[in-house]
Protein backbone atom coordinates (compact mmCIF):
# COMPACT_ATOMS: atom_id res chain seq x y z
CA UNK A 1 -10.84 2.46 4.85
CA UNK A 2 -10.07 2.42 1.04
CA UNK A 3 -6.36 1.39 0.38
CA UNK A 4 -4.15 3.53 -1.63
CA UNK A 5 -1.81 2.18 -4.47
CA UNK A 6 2.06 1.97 -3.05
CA UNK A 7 2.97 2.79 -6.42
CA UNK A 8 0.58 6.16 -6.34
CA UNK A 9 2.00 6.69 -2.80
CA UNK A 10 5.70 6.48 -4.03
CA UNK A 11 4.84 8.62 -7.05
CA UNK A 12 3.59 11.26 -5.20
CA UNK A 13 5.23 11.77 -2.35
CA UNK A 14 9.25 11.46 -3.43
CA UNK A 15 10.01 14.21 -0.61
CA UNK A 16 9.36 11.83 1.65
CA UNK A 17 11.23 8.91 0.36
CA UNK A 18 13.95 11.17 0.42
CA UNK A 19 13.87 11.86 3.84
CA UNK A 20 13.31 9.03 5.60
CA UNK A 21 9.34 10.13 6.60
CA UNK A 22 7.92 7.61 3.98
CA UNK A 23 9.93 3.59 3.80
CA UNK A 24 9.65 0.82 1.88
CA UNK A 25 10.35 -2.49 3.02
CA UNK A 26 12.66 -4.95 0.86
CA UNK A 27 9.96 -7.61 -0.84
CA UNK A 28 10.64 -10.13 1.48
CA UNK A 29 6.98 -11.09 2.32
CA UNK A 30 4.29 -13.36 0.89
CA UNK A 31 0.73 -12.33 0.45
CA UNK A 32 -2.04 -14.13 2.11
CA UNK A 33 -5.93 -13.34 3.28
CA UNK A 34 -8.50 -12.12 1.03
CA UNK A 35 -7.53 -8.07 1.27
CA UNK A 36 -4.93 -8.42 -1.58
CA UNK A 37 -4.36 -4.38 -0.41
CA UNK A 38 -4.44 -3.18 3.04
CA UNK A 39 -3.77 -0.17 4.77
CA UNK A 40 -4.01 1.63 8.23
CA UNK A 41 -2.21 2.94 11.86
CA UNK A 42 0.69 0.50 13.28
CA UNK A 43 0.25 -1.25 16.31
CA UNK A 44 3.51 -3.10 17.18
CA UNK A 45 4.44 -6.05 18.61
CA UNK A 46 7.77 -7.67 19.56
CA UNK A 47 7.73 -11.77 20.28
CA UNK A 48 10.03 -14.53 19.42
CA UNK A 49 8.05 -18.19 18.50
CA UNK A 50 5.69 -17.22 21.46
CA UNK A 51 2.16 -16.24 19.78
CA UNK A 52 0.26 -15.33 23.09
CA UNK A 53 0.34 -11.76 22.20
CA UNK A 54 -0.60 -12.21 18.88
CA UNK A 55 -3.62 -13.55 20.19
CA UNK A 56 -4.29 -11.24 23.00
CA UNK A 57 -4.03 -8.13 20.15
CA UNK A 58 -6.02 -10.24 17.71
CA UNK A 59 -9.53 -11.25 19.97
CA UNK A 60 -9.39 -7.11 20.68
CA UNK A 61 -10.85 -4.33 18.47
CA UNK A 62 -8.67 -3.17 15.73
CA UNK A 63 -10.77 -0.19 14.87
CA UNK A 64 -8.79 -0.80 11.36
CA UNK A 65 -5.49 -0.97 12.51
CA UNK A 66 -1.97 -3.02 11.05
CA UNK A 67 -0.74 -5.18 13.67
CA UNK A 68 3.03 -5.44 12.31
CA UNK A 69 5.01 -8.35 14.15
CA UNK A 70 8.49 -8.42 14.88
CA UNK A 71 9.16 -12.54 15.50
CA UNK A 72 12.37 -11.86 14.67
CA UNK A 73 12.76 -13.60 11.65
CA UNK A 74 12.11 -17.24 13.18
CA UNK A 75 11.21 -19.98 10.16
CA UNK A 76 10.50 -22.52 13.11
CA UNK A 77 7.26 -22.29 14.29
CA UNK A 78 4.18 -20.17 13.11
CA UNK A 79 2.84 -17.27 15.12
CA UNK A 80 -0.43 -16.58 12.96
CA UNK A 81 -2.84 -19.40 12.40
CA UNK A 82 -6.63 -19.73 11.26
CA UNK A 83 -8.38 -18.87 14.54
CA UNK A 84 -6.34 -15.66 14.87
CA UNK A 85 -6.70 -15.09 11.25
CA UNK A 86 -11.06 -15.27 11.83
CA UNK A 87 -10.42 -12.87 15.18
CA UNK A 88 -8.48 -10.43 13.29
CA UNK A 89 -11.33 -10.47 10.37
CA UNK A 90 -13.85 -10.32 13.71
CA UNK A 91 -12.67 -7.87 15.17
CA UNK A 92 -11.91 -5.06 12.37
CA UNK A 93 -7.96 -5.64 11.42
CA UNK A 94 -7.42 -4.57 8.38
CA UNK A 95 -3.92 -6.37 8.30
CA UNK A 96 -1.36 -8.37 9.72
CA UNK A 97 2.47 -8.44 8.82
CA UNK A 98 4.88 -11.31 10.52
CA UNK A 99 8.65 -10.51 10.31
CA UNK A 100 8.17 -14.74 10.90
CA UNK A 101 6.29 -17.80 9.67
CA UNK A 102 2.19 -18.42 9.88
CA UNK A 103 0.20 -21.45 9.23
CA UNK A 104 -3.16 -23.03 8.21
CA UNK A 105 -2.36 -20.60 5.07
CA UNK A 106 -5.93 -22.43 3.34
CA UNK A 107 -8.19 -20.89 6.51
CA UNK A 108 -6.35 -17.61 6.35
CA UNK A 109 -7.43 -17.37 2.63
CA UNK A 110 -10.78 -17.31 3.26
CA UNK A 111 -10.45 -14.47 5.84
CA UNK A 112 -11.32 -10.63 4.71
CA UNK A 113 -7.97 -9.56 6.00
CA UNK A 114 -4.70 -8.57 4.40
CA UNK A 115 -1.56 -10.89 5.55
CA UNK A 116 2.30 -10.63 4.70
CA UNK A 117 4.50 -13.23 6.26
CA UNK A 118 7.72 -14.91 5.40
CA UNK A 119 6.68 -18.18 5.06
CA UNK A 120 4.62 -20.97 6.18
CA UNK A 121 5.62 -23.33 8.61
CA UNK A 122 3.32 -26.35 9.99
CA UNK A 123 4.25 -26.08 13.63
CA UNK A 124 2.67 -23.92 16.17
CA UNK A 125 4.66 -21.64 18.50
CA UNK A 126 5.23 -21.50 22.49
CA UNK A 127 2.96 -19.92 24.60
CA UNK A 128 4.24 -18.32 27.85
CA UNK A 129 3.50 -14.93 26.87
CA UNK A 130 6.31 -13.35 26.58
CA UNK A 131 6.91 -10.31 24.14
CA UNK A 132 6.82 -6.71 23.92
CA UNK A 133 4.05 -4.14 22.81
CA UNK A 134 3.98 -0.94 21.01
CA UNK A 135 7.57 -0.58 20.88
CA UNK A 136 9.98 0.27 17.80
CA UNK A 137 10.36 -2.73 15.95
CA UNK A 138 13.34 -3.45 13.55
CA UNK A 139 12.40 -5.49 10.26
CA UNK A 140 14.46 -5.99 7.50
CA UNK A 141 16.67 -3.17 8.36
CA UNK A 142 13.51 -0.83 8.58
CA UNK A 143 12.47 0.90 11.96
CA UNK A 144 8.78 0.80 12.48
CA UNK A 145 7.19 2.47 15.53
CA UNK A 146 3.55 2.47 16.82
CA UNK A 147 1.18 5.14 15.31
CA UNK A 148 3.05 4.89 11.79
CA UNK A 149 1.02 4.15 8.65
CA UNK A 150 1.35 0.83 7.02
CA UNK A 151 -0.06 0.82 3.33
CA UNK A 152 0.45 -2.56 1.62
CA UNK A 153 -0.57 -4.45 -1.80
CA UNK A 154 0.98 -6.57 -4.61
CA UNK A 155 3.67 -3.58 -5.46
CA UNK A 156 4.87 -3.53 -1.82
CA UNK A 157 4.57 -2.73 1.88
CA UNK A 158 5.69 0.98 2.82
CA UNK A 159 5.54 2.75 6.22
CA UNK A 160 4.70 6.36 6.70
CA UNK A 161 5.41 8.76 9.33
CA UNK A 162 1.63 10.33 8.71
CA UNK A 163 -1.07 9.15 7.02
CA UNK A 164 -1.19 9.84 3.44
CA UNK A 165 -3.32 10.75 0.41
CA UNK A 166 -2.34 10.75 -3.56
């Protein structure tokens, strides 16, 4: 699936910035893995320093989906790693964005995914399990539900109530 420029995306479609239907989110995130741009359909996930569903999304097919993490914000512990970094390549992610910290940032590099994160952080999370899935997510002030469009490069992550064209 061939990314589209977030500038073009802006540019064309200022209707929908207007209304709400189309979102950017404040550049808060760092880039990481290979895929510099990424785009495709929202899955979301809801967990706070507890990675187990991270994983569980990760080792299944992502068909070329956005797995878009809610952890809350946490700059504790990592949720995103190198092994779930090489699943999410595996398996057909085309991206990952943490609202949270991730780690082994060198082995993530060398994956042919897209990541945004806040940060790094060397320690790795919990793991009872706990969490929520596809389920509106809050980050950054920005409501993101399952199904949306995520479209991300080095201009900016935006969220779109459809998917879109330029």
């Amino acid at each position: 699936m061939a990314s589209l420029a977030t500038t073009d995306v802006c540019d064309a479609n200022e209707a929908l910035l207007e209304s709400g239907d189309l979102r950017i989110l404040p550049p808060i995130f760092q880039m990481y893995g290979k895929r510099r741009a990424f785009s495709g359909p929202i899955t979301t996930l809801k967990v706070f320093e507890d990675n187990v569903l991270v994983r569980e999304f990760l080792e299944g097919k992502g068909n070329g989906r956005v797995l878009v993490v809610d952890g809350g914000g946490s700059t504790k512990c990592a949720l995103l790693g190198g092994n779930l970094g090489q699943f999410a390549q595996d398996n057909g992610w085309s991206g990952i964005v943490v609202n949270g910290c991730i780690r082994d940032v060198d082995e993530i590099n060398c994956c042919d995914i897209g990541v945004r994160a806040l940060a790094t952080h060397p320690k790795k999370s919990k793991k009872r399990g706990l969490g929520e899935r596809h389920i509106p997510i809050q980050i950054a002030g920005e409501e993101i539900h399952d199904g949306e469009w995520l479209y991300a490069d080095g201009d900016g992550v935006i969220i779109s109530k459809i998917e879109l064209s330029v």
